[in-house]
N, C-alpha and C. Protein backbone atom coordinates (compact mmCIF):
# COMPACT_ATOMS: atom_id res chain seq x y z
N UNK A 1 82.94 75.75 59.74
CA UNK A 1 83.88 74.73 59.34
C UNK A 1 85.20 75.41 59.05
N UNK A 2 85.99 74.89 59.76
CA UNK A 2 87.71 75.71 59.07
C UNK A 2 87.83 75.17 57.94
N UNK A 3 88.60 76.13 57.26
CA UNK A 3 89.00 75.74 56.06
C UNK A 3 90.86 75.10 56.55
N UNK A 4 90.65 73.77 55.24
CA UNK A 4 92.03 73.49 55.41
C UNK A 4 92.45 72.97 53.92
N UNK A 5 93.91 73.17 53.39
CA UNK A 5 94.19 72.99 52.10
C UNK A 5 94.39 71.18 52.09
N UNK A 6 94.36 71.06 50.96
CA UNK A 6 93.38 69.97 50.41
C UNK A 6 95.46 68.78 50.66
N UNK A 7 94.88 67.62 51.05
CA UNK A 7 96.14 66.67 51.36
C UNK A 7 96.95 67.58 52.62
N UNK A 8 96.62 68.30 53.31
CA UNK A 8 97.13 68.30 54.57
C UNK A 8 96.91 67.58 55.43
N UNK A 9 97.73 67.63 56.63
CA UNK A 9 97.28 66.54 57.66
C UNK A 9 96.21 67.09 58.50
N UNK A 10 95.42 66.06 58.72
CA UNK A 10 94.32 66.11 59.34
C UNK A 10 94.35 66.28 61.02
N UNK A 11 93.95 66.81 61.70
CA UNK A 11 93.68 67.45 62.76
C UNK A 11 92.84 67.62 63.14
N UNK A 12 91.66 67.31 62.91
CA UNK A 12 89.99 67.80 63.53
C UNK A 12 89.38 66.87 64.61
N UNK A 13 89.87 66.09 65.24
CA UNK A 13 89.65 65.24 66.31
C UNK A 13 90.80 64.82 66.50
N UNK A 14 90.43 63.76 67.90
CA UNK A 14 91.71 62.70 68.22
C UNK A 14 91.77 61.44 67.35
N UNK A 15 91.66 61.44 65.94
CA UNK A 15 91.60 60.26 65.41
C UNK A 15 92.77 59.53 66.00
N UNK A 16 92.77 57.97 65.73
CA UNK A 16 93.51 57.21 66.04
C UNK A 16 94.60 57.00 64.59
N UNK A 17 94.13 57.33 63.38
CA UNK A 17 94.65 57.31 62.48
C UNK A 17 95.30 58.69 61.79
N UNK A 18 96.10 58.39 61.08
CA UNK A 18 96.78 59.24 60.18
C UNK A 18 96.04 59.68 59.15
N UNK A 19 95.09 60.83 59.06
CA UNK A 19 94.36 60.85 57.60
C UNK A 19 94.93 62.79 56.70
N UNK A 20 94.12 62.45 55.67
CA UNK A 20 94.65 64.04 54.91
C UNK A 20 93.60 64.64 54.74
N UNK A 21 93.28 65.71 54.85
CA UNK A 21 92.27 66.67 54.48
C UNK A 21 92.14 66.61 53.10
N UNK A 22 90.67 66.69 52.46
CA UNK A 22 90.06 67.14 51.42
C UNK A 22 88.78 67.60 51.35
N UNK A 23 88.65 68.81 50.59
CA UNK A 23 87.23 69.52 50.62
C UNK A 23 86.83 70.67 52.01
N UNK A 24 87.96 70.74 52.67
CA UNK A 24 87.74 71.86 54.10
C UNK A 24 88.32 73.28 52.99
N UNK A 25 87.17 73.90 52.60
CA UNK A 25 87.12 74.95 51.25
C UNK A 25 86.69 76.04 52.12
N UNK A 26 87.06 77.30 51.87
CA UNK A 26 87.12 78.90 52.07
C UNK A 26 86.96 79.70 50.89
N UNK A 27 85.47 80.29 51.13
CA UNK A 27 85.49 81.22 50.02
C UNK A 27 86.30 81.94 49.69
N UNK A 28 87.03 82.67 50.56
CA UNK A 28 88.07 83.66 50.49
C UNK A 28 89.58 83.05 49.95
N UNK A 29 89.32 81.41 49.54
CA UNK A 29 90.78 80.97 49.19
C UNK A 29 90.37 79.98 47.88
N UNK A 30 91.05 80.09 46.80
CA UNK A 30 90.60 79.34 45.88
C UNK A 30 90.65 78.00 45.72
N UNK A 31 90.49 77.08 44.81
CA UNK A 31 90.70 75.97 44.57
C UNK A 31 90.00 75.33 43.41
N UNK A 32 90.86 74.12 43.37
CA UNK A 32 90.93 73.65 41.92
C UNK A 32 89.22 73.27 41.43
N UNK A 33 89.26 74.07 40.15
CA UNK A 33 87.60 73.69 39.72
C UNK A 33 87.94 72.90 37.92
N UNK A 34 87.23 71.88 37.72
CA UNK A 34 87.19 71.36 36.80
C UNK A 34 85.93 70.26 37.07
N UNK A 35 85.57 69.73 35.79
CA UNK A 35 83.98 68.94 36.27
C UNK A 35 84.76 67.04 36.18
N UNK A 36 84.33 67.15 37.20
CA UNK A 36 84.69 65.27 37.80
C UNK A 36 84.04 64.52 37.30
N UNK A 37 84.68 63.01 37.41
CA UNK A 37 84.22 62.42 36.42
C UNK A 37 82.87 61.30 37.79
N UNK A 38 81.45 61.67 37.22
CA UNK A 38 80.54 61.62 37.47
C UNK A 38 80.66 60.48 38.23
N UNK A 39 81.21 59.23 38.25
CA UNK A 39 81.71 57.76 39.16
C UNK A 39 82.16 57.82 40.52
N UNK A 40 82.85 59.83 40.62
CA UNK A 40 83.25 59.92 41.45
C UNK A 40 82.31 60.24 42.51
N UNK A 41 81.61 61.77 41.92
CA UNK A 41 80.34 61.95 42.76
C UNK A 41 79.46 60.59 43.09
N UNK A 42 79.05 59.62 42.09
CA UNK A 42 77.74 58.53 42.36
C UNK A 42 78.36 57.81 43.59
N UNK A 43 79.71 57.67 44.02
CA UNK A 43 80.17 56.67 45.06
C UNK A 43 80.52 57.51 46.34
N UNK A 44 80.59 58.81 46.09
CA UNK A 44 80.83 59.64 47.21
C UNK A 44 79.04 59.65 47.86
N UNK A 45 77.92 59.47 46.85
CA UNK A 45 76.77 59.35 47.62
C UNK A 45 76.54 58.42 48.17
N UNK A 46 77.34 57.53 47.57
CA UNK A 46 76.82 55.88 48.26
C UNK A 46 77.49 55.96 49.79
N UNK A 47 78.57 56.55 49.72
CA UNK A 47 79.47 56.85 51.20
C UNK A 47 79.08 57.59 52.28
N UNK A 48 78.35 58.58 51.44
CA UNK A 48 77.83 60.02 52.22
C UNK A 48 76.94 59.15 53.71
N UNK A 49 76.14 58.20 53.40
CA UNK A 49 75.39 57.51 54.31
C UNK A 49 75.90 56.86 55.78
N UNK A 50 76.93 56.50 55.60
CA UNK A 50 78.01 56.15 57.01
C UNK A 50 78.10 57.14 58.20
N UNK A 51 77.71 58.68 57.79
CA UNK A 51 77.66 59.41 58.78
C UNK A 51 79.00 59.79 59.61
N UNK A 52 80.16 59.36 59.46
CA UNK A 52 81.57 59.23 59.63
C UNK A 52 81.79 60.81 60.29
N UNK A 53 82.45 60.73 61.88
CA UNK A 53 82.36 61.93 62.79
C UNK A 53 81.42 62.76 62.55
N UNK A 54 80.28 62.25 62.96
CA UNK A 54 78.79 63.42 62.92
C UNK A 54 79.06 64.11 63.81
N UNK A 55 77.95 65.51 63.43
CA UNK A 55 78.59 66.58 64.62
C UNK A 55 76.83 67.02 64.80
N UNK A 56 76.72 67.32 65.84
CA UNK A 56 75.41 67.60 66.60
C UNK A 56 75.01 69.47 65.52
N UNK A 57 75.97 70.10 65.30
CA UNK A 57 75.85 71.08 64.08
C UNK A 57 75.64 71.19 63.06
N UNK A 58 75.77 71.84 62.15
CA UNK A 58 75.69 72.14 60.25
C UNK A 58 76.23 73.06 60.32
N UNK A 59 77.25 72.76 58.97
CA UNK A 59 77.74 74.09 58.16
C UNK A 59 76.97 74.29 56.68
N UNK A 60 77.08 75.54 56.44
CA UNK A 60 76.51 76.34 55.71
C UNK A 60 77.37 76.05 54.38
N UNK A 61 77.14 76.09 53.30
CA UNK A 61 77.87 76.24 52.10
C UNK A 61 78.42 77.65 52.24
N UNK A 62 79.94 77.55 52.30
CA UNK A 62 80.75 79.57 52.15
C UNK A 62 80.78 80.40 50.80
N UNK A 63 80.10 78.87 49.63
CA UNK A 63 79.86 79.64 48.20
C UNK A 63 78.60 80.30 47.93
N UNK A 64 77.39 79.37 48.59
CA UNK A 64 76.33 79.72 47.87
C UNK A 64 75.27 79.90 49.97
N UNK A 65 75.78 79.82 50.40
CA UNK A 65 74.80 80.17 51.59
C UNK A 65 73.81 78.69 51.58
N UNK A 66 73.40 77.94 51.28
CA UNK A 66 72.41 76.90 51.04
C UNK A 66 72.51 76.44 52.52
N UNK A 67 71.40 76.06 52.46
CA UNK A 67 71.23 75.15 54.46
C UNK A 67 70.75 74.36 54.21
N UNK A 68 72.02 73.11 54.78
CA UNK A 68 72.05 71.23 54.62
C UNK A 68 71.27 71.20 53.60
N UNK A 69 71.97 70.86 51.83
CA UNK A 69 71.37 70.58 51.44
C UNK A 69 71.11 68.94 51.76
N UNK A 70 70.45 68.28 50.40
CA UNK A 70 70.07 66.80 50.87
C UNK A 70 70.32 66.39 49.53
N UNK A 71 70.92 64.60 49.92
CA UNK A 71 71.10 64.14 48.53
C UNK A 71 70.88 62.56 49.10
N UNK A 72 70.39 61.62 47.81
CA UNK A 72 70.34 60.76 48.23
C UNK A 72 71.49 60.13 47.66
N UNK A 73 71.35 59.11 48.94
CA UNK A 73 72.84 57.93 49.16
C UNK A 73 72.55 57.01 49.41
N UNK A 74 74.00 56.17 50.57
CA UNK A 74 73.65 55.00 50.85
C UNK A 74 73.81 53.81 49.12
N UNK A 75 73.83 52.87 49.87
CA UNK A 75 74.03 51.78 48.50
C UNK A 75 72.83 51.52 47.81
N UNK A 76 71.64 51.65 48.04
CA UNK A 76 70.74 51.69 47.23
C UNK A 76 70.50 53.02 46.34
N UNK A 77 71.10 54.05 47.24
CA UNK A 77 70.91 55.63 46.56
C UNK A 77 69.13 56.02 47.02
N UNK A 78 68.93 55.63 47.56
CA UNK A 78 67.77 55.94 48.44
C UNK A 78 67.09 56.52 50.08
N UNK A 79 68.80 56.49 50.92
CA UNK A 79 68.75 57.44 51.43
C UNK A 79 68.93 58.79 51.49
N UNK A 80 68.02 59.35 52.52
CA UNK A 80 68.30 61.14 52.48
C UNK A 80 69.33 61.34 53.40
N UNK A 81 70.13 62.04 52.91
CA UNK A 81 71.27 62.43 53.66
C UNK A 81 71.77 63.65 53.50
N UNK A 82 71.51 64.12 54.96
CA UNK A 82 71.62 65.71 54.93
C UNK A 82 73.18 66.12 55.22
N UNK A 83 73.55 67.22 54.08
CA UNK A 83 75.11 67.69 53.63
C UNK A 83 75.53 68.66 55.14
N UNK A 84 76.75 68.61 55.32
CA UNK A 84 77.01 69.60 56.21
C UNK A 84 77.18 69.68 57.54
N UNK A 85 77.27 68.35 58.61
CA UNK A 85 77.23 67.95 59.99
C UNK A 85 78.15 66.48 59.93
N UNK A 86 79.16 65.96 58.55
CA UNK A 86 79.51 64.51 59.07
C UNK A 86 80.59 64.91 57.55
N UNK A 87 81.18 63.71 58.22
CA UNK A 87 82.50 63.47 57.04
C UNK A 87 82.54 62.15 56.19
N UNK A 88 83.13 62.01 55.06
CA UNK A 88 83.11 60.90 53.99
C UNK A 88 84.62 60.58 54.54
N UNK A 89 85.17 59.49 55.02
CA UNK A 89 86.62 59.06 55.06
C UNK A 89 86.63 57.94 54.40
N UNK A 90 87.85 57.71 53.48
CA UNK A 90 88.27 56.82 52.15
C UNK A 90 89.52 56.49 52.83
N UNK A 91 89.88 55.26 52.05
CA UNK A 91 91.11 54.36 52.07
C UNK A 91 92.03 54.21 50.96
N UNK A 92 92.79 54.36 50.23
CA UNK A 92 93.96 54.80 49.15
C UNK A 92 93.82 52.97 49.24
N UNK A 93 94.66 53.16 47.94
CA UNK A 93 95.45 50.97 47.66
C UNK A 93 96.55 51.77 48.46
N UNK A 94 97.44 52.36 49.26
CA UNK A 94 98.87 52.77 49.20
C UNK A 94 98.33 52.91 50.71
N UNK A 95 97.14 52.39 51.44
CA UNK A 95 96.72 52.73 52.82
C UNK A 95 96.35 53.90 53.26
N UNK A 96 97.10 55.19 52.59
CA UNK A 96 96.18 56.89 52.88
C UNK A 96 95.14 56.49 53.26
N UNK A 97 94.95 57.51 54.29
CA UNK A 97 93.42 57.41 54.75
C UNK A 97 92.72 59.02 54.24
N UNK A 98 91.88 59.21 54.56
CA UNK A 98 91.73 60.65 53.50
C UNK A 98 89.94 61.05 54.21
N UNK A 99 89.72 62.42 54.97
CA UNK A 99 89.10 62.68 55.50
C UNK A 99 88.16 63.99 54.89
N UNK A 100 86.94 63.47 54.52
CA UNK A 100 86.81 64.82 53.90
C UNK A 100 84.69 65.42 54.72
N UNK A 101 84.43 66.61 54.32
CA UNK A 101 82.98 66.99 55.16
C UNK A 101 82.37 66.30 53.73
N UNK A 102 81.17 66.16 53.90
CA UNK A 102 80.23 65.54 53.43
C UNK A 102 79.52 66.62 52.71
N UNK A 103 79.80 67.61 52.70
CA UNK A 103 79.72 68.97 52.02
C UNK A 103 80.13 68.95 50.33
N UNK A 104 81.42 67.95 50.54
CA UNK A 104 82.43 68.05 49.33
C UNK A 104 81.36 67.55 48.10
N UNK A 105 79.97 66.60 48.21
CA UNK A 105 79.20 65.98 47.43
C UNK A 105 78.61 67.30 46.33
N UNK A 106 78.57 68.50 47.29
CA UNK A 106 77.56 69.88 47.21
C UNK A 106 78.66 70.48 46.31
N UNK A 107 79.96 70.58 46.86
CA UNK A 107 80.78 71.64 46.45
C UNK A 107 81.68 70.78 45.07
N UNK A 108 81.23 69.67 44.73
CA UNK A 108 81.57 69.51 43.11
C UNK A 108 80.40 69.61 42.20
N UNK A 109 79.48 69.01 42.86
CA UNK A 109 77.83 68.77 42.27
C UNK A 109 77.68 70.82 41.77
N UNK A 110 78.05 71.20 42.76
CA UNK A 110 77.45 72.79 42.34
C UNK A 110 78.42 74.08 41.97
N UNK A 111 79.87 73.55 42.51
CA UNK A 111 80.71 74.67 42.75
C UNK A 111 81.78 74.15 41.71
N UNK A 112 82.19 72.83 41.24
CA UNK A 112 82.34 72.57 40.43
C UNK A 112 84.15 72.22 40.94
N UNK A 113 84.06 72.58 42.40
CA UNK A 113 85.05 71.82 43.12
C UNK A 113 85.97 70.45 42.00
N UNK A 114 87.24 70.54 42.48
CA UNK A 114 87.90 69.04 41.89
C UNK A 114 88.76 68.65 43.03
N UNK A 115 88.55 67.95 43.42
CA UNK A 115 89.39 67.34 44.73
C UNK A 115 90.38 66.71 44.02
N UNK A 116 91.70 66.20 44.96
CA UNK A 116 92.85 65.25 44.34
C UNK A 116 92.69 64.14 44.15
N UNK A 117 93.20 63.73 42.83
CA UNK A 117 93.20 62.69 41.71
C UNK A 117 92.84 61.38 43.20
N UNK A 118 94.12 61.46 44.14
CA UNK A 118 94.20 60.53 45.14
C UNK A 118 93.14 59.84 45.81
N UNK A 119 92.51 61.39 46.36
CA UNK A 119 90.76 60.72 47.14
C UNK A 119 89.82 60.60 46.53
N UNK A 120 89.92 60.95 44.79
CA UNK A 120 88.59 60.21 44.00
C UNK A 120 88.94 58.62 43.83
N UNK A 121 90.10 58.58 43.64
CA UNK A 121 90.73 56.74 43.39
C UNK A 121 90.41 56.03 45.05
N UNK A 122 90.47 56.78 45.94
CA UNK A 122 90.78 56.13 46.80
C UNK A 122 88.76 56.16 47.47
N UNK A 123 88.03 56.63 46.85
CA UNK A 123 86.37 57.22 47.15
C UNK A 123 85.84 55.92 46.07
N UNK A 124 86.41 55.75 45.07
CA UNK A 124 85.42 54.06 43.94
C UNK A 124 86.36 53.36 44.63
N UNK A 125 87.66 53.16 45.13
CA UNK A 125 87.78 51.81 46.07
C UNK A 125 87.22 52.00 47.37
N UNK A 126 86.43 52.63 47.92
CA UNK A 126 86.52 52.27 49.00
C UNK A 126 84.64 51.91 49.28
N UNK A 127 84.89 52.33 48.03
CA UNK A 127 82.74 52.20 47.77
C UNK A 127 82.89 50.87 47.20
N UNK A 128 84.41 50.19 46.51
CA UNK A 128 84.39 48.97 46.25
C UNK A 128 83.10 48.32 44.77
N UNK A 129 83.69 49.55 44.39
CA UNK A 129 83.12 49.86 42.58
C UNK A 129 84.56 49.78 42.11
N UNK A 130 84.67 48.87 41.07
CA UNK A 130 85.73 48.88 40.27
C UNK A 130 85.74 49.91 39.39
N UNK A 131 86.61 50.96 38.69
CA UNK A 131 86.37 51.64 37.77
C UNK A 131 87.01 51.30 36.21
N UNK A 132 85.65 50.92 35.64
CA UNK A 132 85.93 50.54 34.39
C UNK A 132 86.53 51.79 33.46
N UNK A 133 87.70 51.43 33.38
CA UNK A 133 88.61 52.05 32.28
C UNK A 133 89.45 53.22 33.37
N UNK A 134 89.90 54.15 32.60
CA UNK A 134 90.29 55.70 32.87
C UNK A 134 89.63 55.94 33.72
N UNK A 135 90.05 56.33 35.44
CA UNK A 135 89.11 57.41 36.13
C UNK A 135 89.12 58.58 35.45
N UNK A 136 88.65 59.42 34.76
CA UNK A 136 88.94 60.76 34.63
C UNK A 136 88.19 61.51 35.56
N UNK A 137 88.84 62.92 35.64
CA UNK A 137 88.23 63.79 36.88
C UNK A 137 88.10 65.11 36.06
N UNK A 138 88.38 65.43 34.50
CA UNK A 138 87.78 66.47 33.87
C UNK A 138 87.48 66.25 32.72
N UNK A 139 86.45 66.66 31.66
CA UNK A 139 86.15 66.25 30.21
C UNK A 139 87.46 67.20 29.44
């Protein structure tokens, strides 16, 4: 998986749309770690299930080596859905579109990853969970 810094423009196919990178992470390059606020991860699983540009491959976690892990998703939270071969893409209120690997579920859940304020707001609207009160994204 290339790594790409987080709200860049997206490039990894011929999308038809305008989207931004988030979560294309390189061990060898840092990034923002703080612990998210848990609403964010529960709706990024519900998303994880769409399968959004699957790729006939898997990538590897570049922190911890792990192969595809699995988490359950989907709107019941009862599918298995294996990390590492597909992307989560979200919709902003401001229209951003925002493209991220399906990896990113692994790399906050474990690495403690914090993606931008933007694609967690734009990840509970687009799972179409209202967020009661404050999103926060660190304690």
């Amino acid at each position: 998986m290339t790594p790409h810094p987080d709200l860049a423009r997206y490039a990894y196919d011929e999308s038809d749309q305008d989207m931004l990178n988030v979560g294309w992470l390189a061990s060898e390059r840092g990034h923002r770690t703080e612990i998210v606020d848990e609403r964010v991860l529960d709706v990024l699983k519900i998303l994880s299930a769409a399968y959004d540009n699957q790729m006939r491959d898997f990538h590897l976690c570049r922190f911890c080596d792990i192969c595809r892990p699995v988490v359950l998703g989907g709107p019941a939270g009862n599918t298995e859905v294996w990390l590492g071969s597909a992307e989560i893409r979200v919709q902003g209120a401001d229209g951003t579109h925002y493209a991220a690997p399906n990896l990113v579920i692994h790399y906050i859940a474990e690495h403690r990853y914090c993606p931008p304020e933007e694609f967690c707001r734009a990840a509970v609207r687009t799972a179409g969970i209202e967020a009661a009160g404050e999103l926060t994204l660190a304690d």
